[in-house]
Protein backbone atom coordinates (compact mmCIF):
# COMPACT_ATOMS: atom_id res chain seq x y z
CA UNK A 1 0.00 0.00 0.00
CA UNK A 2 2.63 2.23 0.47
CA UNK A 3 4.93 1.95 -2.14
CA UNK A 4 1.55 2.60 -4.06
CA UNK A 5 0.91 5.52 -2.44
CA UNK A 6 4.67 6.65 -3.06
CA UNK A 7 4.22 5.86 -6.61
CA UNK A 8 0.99 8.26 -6.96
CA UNK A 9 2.78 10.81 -5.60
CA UNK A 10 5.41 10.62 -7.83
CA UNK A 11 3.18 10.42 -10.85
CA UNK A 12 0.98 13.30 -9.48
CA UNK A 13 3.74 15.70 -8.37
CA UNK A 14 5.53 14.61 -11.84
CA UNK A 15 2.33 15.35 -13.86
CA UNK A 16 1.37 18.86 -11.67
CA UNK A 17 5.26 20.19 -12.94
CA UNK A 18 4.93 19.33 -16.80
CA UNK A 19 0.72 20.80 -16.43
CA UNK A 20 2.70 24.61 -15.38
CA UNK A 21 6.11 23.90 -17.48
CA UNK A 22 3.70 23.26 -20.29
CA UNK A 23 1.59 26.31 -19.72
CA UNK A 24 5.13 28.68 -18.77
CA UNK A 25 6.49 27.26 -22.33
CA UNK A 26 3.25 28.13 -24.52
CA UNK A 27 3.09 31.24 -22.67
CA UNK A 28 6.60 31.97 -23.31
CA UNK A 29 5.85 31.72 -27.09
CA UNK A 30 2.63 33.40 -27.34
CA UNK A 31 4.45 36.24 -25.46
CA UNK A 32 7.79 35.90 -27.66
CA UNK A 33 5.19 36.06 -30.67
CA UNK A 34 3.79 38.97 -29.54
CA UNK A 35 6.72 41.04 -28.93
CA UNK A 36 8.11 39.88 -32.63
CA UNK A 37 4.39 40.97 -34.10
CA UNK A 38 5.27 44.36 -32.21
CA UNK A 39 8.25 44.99 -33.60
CA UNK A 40 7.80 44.51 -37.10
CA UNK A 41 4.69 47.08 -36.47
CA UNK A 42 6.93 49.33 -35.13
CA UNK A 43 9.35 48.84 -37.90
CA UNK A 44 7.22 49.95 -40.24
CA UNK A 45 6.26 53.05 -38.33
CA UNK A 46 9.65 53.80 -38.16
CA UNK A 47 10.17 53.50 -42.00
CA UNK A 48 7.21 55.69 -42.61
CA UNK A 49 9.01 58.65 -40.37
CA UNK A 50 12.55 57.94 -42.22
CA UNK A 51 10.70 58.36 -45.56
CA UNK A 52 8.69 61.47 -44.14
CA UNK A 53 12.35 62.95 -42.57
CA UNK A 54 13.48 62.43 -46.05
CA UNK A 55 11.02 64.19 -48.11
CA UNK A 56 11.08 67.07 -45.48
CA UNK A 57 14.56 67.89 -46.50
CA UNK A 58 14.31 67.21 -50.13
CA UNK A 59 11.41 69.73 -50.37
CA UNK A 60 14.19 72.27 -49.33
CA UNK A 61 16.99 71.75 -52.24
CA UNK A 62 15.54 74.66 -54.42
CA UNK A 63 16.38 74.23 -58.01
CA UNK A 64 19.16 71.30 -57.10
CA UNK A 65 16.89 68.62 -58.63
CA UNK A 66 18.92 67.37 -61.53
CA UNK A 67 21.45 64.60 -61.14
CA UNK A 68 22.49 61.96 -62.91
CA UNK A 69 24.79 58.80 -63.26
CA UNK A 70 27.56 59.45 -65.93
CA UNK A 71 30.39 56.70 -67.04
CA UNK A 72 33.81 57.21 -68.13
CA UNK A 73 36.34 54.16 -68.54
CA UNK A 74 39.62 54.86 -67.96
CA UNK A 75 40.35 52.37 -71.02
CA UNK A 76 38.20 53.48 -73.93
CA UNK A 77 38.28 49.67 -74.90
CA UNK A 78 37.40 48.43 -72.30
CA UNK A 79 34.38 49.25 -71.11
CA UNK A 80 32.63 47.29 -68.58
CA UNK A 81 35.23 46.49 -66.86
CA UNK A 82 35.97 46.36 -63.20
CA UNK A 83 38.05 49.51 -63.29
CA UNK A 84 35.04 51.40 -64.86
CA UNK A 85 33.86 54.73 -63.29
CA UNK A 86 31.11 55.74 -62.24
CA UNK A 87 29.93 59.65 -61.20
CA UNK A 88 27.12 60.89 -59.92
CA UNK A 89 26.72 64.35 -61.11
CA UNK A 90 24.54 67.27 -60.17
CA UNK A 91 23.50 70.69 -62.07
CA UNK A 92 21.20 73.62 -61.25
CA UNK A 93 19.40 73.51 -64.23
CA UNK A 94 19.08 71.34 -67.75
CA UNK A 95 21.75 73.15 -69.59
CA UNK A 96 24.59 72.21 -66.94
CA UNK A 97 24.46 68.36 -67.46
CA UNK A 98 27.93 67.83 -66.38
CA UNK A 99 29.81 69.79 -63.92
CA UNK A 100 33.72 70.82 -64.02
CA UNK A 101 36.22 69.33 -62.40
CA UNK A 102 36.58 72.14 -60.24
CA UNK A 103 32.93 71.12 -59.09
CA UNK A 104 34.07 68.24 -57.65
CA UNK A 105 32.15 68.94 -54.32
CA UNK A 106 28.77 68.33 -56.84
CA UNK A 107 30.05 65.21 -58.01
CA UNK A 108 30.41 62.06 -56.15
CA UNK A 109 32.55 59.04 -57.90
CA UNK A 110 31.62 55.23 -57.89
CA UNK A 111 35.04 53.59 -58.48
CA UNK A 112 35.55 50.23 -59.46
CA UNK A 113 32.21 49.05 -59.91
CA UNK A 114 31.26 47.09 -62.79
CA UNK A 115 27.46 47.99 -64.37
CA UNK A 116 25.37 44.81 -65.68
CA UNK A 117 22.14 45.84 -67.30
CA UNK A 118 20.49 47.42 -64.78
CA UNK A 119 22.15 46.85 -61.81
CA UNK A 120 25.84 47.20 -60.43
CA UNK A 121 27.87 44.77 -59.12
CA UNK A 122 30.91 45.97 -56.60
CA UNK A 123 33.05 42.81 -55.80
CA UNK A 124 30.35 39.66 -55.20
CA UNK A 125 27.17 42.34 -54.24
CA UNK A 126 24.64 43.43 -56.73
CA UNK A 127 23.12 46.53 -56.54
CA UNK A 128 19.64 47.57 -58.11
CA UNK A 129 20.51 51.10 -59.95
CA UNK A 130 16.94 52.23 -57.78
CA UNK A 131 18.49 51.58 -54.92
CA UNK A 132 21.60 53.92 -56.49
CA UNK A 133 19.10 56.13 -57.45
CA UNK A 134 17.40 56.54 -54.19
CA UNK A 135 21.39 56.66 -52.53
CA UNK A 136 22.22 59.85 -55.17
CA UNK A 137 18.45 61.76 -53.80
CA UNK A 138 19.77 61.10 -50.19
CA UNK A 139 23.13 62.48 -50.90
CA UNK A 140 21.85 65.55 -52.53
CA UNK A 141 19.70 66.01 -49.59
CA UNK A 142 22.60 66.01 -47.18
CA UNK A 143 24.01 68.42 -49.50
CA UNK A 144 21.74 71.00 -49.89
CA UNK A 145 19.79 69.89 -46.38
CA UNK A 146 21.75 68.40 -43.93
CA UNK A 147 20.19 66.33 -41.39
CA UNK A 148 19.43 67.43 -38.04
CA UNK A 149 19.84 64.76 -35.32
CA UNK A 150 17.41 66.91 -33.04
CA UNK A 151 14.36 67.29 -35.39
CA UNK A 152 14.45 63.56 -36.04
CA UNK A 153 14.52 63.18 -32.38
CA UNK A 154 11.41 65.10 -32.38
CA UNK A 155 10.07 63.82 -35.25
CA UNK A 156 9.91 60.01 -33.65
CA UNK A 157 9.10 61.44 -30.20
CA UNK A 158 6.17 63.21 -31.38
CA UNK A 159 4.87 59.96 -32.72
CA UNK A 160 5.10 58.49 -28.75
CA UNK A 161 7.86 56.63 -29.40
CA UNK A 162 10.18 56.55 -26.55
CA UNK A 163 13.85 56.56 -28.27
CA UNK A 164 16.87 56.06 -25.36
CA UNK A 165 19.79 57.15 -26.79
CA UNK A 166 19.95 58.97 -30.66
CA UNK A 167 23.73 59.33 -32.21
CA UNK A 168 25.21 60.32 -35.78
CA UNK A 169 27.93 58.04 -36.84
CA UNK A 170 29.80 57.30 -40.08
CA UNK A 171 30.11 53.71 -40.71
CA UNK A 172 32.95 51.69 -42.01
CA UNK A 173 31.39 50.36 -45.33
CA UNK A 174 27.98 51.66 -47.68
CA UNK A 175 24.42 51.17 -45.71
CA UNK A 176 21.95 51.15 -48.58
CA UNK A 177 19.14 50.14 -46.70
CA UNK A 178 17.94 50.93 -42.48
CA UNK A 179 19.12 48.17 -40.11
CA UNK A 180 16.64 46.87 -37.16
CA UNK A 181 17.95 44.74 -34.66
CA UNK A 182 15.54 43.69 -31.49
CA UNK A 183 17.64 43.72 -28.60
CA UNK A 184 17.23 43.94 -24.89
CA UNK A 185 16.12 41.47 -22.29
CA UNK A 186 13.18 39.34 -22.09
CA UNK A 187 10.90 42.16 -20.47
CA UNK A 188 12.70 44.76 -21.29
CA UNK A 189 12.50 44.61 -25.19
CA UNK A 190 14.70 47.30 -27.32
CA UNK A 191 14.69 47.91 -31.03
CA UNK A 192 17.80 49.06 -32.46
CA UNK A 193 17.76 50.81 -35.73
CA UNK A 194 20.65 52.33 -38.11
CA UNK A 195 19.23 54.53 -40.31
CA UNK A 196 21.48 55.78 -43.32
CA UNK A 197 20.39 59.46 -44.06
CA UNK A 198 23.21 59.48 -46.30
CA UNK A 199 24.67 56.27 -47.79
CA UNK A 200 27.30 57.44 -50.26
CA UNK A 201 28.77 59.92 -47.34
CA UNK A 202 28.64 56.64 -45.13
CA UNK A 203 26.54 59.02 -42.70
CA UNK A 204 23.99 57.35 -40.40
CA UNK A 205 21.87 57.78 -37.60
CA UNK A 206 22.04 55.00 -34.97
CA UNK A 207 19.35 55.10 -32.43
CA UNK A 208 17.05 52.44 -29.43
CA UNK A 209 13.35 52.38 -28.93
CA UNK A 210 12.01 50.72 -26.53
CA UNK A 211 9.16 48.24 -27.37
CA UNK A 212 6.44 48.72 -25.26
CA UNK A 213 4.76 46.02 -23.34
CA UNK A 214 1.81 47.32 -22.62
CA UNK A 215 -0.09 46.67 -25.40
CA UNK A 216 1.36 43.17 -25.69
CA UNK A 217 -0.13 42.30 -22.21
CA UNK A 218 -3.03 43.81 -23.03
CA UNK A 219 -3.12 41.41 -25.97
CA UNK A 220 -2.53 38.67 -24.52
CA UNK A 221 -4.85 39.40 -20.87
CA UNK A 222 -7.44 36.63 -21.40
CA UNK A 223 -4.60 33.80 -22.83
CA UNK A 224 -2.83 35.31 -19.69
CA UNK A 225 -6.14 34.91 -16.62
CA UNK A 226 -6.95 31.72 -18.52
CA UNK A 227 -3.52 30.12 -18.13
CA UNK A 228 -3.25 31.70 -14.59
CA UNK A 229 -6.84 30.34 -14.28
CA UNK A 230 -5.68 26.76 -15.09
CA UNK A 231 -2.89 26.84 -13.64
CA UNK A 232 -4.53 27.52 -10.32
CA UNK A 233 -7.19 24.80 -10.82
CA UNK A 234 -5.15 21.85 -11.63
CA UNK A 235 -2.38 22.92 -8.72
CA UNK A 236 -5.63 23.02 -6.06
CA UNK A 237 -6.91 19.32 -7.71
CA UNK A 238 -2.94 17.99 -7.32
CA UNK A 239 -3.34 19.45 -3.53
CA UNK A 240 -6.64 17.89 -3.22
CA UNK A 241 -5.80 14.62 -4.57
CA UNK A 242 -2.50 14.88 -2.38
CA UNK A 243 -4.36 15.83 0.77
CA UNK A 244 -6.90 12.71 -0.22
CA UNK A 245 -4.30 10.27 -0.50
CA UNK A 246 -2.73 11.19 2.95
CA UNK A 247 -6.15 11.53 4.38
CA UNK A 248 -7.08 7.85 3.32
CA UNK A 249 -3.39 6.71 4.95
CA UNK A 250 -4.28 8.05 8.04
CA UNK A 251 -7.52 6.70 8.59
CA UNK A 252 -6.01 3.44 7.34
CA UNK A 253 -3.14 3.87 9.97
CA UNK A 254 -6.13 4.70 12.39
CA UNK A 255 -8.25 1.71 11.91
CA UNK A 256 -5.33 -0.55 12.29
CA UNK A 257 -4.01 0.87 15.86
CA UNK A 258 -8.16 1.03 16.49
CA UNK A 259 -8.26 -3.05 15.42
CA UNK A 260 -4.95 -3.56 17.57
CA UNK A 261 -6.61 -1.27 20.44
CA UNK A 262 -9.62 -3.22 20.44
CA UNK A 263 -7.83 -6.73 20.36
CA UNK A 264 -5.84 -5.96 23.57
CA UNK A 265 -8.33 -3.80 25.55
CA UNK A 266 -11.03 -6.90 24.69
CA UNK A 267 -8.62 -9.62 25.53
CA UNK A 268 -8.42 -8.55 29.53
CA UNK A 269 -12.60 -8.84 29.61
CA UNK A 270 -12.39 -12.29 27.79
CA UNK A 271 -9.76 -13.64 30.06
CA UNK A 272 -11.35 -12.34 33.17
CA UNK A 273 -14.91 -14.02 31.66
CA UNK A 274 -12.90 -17.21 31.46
CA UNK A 275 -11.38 -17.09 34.36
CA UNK A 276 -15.19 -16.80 35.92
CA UNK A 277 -16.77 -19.91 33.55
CA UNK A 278 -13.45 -22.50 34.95
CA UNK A 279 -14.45 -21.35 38.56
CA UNK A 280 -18.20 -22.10 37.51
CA UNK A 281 -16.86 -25.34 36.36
CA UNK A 282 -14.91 -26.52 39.91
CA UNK A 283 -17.44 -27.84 42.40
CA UNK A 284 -15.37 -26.89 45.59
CA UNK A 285 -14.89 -23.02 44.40
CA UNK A 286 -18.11 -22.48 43.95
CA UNK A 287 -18.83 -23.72 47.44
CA UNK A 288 -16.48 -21.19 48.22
CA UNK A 289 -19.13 -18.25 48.90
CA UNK A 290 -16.24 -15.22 49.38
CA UNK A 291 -14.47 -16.41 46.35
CA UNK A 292 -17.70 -16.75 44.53
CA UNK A 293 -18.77 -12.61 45.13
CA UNK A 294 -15.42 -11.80 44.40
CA UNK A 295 -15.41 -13.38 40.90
CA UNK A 296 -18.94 -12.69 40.01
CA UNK A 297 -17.78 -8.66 41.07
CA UNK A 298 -14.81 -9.45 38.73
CA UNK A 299 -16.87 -10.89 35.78
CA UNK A 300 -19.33 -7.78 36.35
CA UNK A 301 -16.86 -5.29 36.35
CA UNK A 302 -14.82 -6.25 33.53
CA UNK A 303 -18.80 -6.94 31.62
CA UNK A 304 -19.25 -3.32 32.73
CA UNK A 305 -15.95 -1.99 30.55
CA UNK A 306 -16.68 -4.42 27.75
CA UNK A 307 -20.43 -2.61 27.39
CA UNK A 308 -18.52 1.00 28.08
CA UNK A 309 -16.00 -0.01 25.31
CA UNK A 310 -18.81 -1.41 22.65
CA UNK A 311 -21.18 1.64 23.64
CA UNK A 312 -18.12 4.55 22.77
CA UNK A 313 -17.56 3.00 19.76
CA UNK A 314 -21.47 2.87 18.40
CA UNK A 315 -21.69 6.72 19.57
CA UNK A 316 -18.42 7.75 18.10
CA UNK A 317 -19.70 5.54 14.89
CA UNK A 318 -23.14 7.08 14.46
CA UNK A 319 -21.96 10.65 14.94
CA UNK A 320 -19.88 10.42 11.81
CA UNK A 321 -23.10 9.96 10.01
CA UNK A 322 -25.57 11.79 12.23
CA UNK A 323 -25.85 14.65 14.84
CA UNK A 324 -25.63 13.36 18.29
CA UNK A 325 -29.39 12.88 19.37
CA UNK A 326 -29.94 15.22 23.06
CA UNK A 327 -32.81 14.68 25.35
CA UNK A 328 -32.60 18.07 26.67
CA UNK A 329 -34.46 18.92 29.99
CA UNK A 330 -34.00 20.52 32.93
CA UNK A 331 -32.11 18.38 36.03
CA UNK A 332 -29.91 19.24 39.41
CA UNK A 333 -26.08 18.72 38.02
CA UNK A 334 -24.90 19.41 42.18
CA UNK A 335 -26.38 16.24 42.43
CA UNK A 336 -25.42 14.09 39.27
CA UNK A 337 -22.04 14.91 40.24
CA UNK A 338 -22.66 13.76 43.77
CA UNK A 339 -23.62 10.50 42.97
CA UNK A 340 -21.15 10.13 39.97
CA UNK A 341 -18.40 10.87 42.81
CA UNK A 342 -19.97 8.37 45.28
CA UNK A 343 -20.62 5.64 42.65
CA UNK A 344 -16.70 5.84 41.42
CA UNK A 345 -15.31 2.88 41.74
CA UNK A 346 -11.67 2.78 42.62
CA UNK A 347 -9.07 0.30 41.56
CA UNK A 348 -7.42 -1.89 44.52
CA UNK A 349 -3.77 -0.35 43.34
CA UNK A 350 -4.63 3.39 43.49
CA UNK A 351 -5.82 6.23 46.61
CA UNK A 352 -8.34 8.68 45.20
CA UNK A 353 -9.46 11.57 46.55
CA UNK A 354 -12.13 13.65 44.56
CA UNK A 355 -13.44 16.88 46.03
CA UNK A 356 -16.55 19.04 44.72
CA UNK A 357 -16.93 22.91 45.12
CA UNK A 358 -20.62 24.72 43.90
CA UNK A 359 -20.74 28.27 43.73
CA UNK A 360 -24.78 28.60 45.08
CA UNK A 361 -26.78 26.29 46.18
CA UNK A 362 -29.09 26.01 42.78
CA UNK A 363 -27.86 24.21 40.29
CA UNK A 364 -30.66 23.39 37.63
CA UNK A 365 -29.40 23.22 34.14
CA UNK A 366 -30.80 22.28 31.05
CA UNK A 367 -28.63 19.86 29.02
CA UNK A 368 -28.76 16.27 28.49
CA UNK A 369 -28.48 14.85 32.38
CA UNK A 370 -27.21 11.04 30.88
CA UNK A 371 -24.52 12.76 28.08
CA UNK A 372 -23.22 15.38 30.78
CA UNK A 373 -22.80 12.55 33.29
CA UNK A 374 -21.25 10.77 30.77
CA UNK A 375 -18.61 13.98 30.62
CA UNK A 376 -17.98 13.72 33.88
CA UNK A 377 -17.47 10.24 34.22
CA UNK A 378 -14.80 10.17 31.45
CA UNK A 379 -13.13 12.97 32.84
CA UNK A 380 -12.67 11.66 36.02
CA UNK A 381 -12.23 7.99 34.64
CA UNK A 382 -8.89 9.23 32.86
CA UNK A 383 -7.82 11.87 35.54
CA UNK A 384 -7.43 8.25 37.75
CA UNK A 385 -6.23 6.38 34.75
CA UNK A 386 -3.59 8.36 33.76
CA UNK A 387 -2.47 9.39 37.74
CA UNK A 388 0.33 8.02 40.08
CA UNK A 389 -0.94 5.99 43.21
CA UNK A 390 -2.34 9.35 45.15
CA UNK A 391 -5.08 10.62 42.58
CA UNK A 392 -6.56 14.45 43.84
CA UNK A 393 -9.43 15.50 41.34
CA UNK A 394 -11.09 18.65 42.04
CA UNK A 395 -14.63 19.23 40.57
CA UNK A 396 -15.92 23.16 40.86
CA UNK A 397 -19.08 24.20 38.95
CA UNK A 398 -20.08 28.20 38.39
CA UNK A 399 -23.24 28.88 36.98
CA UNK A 400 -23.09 32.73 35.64
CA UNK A 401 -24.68 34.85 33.00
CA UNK A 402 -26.84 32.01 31.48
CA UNK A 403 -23.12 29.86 31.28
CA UNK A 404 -22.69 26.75 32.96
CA UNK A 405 -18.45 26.04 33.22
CA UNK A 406 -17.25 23.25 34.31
CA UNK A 407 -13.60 22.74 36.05
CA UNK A 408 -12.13 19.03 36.52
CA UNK A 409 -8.51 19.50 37.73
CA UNK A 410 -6.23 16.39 38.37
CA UNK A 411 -2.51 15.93 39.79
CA UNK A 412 -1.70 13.06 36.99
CA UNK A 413 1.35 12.73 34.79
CA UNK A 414 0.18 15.26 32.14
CA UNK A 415 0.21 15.88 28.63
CA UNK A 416 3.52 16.95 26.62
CA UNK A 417 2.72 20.26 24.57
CA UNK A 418 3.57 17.98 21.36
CA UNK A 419 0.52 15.74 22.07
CA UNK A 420 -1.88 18.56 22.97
CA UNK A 421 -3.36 19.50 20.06
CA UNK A 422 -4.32 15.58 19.19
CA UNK A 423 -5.51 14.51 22.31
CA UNK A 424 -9.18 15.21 21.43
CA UNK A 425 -8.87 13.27 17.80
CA UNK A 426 -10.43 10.11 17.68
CA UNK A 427 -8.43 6.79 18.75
CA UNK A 428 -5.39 8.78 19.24
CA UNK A 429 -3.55 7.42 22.62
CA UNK A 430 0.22 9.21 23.85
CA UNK A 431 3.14 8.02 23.80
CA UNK A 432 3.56 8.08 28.01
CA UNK A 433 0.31 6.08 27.82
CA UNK A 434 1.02 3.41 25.23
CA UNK A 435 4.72 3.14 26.77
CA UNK A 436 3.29 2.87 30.49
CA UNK A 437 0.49 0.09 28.81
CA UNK A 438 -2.16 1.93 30.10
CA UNK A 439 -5.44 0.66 28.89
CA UNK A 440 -7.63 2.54 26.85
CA UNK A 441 -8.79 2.81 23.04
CA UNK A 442 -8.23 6.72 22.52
CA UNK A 443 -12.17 7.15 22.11
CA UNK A 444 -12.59 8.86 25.63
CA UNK A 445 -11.89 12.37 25.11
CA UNK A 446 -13.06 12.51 21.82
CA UNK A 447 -16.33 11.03 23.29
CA UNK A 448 -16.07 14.56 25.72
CA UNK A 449 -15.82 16.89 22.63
CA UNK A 450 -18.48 15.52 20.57
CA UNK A 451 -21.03 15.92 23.56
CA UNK A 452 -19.89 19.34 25.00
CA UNK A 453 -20.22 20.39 20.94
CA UNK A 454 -23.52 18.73 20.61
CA UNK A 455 -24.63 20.64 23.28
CA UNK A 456 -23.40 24.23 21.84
CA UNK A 457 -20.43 24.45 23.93
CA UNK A 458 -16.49 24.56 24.25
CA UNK A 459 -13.73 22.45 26.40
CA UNK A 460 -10.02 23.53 27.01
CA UNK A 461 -7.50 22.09 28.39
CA UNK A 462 -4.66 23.20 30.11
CA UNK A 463 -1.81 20.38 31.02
CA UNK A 464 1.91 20.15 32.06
CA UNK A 465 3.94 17.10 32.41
CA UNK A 466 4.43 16.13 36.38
CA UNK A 467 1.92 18.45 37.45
CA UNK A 468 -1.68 17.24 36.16
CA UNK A 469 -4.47 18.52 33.75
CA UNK A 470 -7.09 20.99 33.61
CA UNK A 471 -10.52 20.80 31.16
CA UNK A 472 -12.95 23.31 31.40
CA UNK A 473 -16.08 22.42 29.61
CA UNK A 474 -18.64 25.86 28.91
CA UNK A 475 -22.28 25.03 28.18
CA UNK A 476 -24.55 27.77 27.36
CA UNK A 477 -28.04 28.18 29.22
């Protein structure tokens, strides 16, 4: 049974960690998905505000609108060759087509490129003459309209973008194109961009965003509370089924010590009924007419705890599946407890000494008069029980403010403060009393409980080893 148990656990606390890696792991995608969806929106915002920056500036070049891409070979021969040269050059109006040479600062050379059809090819890389085209409108921008690092600034903040850092810088080789690159950690997404304002000068703008996440969460709220939602629901069955499977163990472990209980508590009642029917059995005992009230006294008493133990049992058994029946009138408790004290029997081994204090001479309560002398009876039952050879047990009873408490005070061994909170659970016995093979089946106090409960009221307990223990039982009136 156990290693079963051991193996559902395992399986359960194996199944419970895949369940949440399972739901981390998709939302770790969806949220990875998300931020990637994000970003290429905010790409494309960005591109719309490098185009507009553009066009901004190239509305300001005046009559500088004509350019064009000349070639001149160095070998006449030769041409298309990798030594070819290219120029792109720029005039104020149609007439100037070419510039001088001492224009050169309108002019900007493309040396050793190679042109095929429409495209040029520079070592291994083609290049789309659009894309050259677009290059020569951006350098003639710069030109005539340099960029401004400041108004771009604005221009992206004014959009609610939140850039970090912004910086000009001329780069090693020609950008033709912007650069985006999401960097960052997990929740803390950036998107780096390199934005070349002016590719044949090798001029960019380098600049961060961050990526917000608010409108990802936002997004993603009810895949979020769902899997949060789950996730909760099958951790509270694993606990449930957990708490379950130790619940069942432990009312397994209880029946078993209840069985075992039962088998040696019964065994002393049998023997002792034994003894009686092999005395019945010799004619010259039973003769004996002392020996013969002695053993028929035996037989009774031990008859006597048989019925006591058989009768907790059926009442602890039917008040798991009903509420304690009361036959609630009203009665004298001064004397219930009076004849409770005088009708104590004492064992042979043991001096006890049980004293009774009342606060007023009335003492009619309304309760059940055979379940509170019941109470009593077990309280003072175990106070001898679990006592040295001198047993004091002092009984007080205050009757104030429609409350009826209760005080039964012994000078036994105690209960440790590690057994205290269990002593009331049902079939539970000590340690000190199942070392010191005290006799008993744990039912007693928990027998006290479910009567002072049934009858609307509280017991406490105060106990310390050597010294003795303390219930008080409050009944309402």
């Amino acid at each position: 049974m156990n290693k079963q148990i051991k193996q559902v656990w395992i399986l359960t606390i194996i199944t419970g960690i895949l369940m949440i890696v399972g739901q981390f792991y998709w939302l770790y995608n969806q949220y990875c998905y998300s931020v990637n969806e994000h970003t290429a929106l905010l790409t494309k915002q960005i591109e719309i505000l490098e185009k507009s920056e553009f066009e901004k500036r190239n509305k300001q070049l005046g009559n500088y609108n004509n350019y064009r891409i000349e070639y001149k070979s160095l070998k006449p021969k030769s041409a298309g060759s990798k030594n070819d040269q290219y120029y792109i050059m720029f005039s104020q109006n149609d007439k100037d087509s070419i510039m001088n040479k001492s224009q050169s600062q309108s002019q900007f050379k493309l040396s050793n490129y190679e042109k095929i059809a429409d495209t040029i090819r520079c070592n291994t890389a083609m290049i789309d003459l659009g894309i050259i085209n677009q290059a020569a409108k951006r350098f003639k921008a710069e030109k005539f309209a340099p960029f401004k690092k400041e108004k771009f600034d604005s221009l992206i903040q004014a959009n609610h973008i939140e850039i970090i850092q912004i910086d000009t810088i001329v780069t090693d080789s020609v950008l033709w194109g912007s650069i985006y690159q999401k960097e960052g950690s997990f929740f803390n997404p950036i998107l780096k961009t390199t934005y070349p304002y002016s590719p044949l000068d090798r001029k960019s703008v380098i600049f961060s965003i961050n990526i917000p996440l608010n409108p990802i969460i936002v997004e993603m709220g009810w895949q979020l509370v769902g899997s949060i939602f789950l996730t909760i629901i099958l951790t509270f069955c694993l606990i449930f089924q957990i708490k379950t499977i130790l619940k069942q163990r432990k009312i397994d472990e209880l029946r078993k010590n209840f069985v075992n209980t039962m088998i040696h508590e019964l065994k002393r009642p049998v023997q002792t009924l034994k003894m009686c029917i092999a005395f019945l059995k010799s004619p010259n005992l039973v003769k004996d007419e002392k020996a013969m009230n002695e053993i028929v006294i035996d037989a009774m008493f031990e008859l006597d705890n048989l019925s006591a133990y058989l009768a907790k049992v059926r009442d602890m058994t039917r008040a798991d599946y009903e509420k304690t029946p009361l036959n609630i009138r009203s009665f004298d408790l001064r004397e219930t407890i009076e004849k409770i004290i005088r009708l104590n029997v004492t064992p042979s081994d043991k001096e006890v000494s049980i004293k009774a204090t009342f606060n007023s001479d009335n003492y009619v309560v309304t309760a059940d008069p055979v379940h509170i002398a019941n109470i009593i009876s077990n309280l003072i039952e175990n106070a001898i029980k679990y006592s040295q050879s001198k047993v004091e047990i002092q009984i007080s009873c205050t009757l104030n403010n429609h409350l009826l408490e209760l005080v039964i005070a012994d000078n036994g061994i105690g209960i440790p403060a590690n057994e205290q909170q269990r002593v009331f659970d049902k079939f539970y016995r000590g340690q000190t009393a199942s070392n010191s093979n005290i006799p008993g089946i744990g039912l007693g106090l928990s027998y006290v409980k479910l009567l002072t409960e049934a009858h609307k009221g509280a017991i406490k307990m105060k106990s310390q080893v050597g010294t003795g223990t303390t219930f008080t039982i409050e009944i309402p009136q």
